[in-house]
Protein backbone atom coordinates (compact mmCIF):
# COMPACT_ATOMS: atom_id res chain seq x y z
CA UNK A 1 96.24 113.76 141.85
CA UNK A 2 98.38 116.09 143.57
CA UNK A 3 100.13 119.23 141.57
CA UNK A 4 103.55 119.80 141.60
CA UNK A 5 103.53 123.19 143.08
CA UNK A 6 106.59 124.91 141.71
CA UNK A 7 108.41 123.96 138.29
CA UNK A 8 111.48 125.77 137.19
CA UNK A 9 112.33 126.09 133.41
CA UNK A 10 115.94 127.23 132.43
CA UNK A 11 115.70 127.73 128.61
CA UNK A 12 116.69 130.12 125.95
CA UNK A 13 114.99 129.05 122.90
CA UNK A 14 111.94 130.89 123.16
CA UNK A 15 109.62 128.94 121.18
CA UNK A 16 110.78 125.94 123.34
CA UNK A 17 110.20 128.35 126.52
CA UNK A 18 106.42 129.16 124.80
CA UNK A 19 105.68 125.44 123.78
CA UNK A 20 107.18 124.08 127.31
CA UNK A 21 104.79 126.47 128.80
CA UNK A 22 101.95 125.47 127.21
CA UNK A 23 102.18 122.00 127.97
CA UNK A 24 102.64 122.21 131.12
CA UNK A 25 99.63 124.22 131.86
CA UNK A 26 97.65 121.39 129.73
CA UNK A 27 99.32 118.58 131.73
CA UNK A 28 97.32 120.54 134.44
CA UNK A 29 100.13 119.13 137.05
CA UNK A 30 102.08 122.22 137.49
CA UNK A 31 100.78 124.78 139.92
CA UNK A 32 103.82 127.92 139.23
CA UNK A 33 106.49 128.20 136.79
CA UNK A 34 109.72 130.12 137.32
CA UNK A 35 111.56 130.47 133.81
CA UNK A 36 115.30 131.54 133.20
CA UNK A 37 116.80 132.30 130.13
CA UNK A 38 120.15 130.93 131.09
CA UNK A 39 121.99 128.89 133.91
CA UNK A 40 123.53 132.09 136.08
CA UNK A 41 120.47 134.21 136.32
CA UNK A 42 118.47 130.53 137.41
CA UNK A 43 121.33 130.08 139.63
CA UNK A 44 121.43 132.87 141.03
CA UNK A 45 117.84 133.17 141.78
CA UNK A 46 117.88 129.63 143.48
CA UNK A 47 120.86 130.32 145.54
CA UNK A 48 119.08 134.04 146.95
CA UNK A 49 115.67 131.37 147.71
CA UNK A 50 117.75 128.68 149.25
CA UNK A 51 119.57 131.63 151.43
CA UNK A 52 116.14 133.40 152.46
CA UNK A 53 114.54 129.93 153.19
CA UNK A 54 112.04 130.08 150.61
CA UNK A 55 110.11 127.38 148.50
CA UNK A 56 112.45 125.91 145.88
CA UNK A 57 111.09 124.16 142.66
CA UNK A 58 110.15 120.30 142.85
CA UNK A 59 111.44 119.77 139.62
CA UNK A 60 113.83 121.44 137.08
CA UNK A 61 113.52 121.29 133.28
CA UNK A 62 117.70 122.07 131.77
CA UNK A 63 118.24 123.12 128.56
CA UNK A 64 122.43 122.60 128.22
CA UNK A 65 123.15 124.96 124.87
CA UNK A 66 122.81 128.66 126.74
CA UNK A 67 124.52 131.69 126.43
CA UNK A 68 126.16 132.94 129.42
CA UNK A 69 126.01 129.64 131.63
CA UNK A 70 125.38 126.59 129.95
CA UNK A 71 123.40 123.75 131.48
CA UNK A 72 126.39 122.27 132.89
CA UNK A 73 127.85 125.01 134.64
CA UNK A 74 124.81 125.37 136.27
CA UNK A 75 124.53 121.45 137.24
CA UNK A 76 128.28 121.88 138.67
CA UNK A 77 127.18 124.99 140.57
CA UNK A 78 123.63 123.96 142.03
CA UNK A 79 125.01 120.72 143.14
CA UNK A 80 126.93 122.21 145.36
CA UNK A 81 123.96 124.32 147.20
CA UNK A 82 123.09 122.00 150.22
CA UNK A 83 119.75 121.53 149.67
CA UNK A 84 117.04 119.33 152.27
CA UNK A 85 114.51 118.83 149.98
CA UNK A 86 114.80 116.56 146.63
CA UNK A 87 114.66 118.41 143.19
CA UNK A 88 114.13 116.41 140.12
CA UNK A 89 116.29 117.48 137.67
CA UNK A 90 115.23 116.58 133.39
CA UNK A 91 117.61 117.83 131.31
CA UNK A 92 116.08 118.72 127.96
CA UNK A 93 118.08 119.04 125.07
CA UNK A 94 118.49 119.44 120.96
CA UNK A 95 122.37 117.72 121.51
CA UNK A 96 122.24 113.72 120.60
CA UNK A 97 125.27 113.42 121.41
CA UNK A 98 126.39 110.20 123.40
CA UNK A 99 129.09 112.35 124.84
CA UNK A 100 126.08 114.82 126.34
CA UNK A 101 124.03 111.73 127.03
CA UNK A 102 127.09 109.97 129.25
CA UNK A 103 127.93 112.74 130.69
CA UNK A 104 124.25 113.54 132.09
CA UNK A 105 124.57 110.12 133.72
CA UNK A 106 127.22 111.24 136.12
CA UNK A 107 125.11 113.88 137.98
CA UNK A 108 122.90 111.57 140.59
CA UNK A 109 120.41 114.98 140.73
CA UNK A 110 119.72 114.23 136.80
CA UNK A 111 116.83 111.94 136.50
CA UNK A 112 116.50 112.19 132.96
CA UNK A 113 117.96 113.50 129.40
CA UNK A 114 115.09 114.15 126.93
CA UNK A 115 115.89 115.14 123.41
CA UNK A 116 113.79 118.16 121.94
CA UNK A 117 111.08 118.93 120.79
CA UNK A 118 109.60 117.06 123.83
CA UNK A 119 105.87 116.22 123.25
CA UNK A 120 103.41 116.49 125.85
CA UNK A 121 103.17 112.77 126.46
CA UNK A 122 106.67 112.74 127.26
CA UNK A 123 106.51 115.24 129.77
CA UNK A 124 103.29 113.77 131.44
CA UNK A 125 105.03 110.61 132.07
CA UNK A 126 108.39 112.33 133.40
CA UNK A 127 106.19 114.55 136.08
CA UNK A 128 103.99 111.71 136.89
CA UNK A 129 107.07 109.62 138.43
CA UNK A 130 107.79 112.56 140.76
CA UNK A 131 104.69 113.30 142.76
């Protein structure tokens, strides 16, 4: 099995943050993990990488509720980075709502909206269809 050698968390919550990283390291498929607190500084960071030509993450886990930017300000800004390479984009939230939900369906870069907590067998499954 190959790892996935760059993961990028943009989270808030920091028990989700701590219990995200955790599993992770135990799905033992994640080689580095870049973690934001909300969508601007992760956007930020991944527009300065794009612009110096430097490794970007394989996949992206979104939280959408964050101060600052919210998920979807990020989504509407990284979109618009051109980017070569494909990123995997999982959009992990506490929101049920079917308004959330729909709207996650529009972005092609989303593969997938999980609903939190997420458990570890969840998130095995989700990284396992992307290496």
């Amino acid at each position: 099995m190959q790892k996935i050698n760059l993961a990028c968390l943009i989270d808030d919550d920091p028990v989700h943050v701590f219990l995200s990283k955790k599993y992770l390291k135990q799905t033992g498929m994640i080689e580095n993990l870049m973690v934001f607190q909300n969508g601007k500084i992760a956007f930020d960071s991944l527009a300065a990488i794009v612009q110096e030509g430097g490794e970007l993450p394989k996949v992206i886990l979104l939280d959408l509720n964050m101060p600052i930017w919210d998920g979807w300000q990020f989504l509407d800004e990284f979109i618009k980075i051109p980017i070569e390479e494909e990123i995997t984009i999982f959009i992990l939230s506490s929101s049920i709502s079917n308004k959330d939900i729909e709207k996650a369906k529009k972005y092609n870069q989303v593969s997938n909206y999980i609903i939190k907590p997420i458990k570890i067998e969840n998130l095995i499954s989700l990284l396992e269809k992307i290496r």
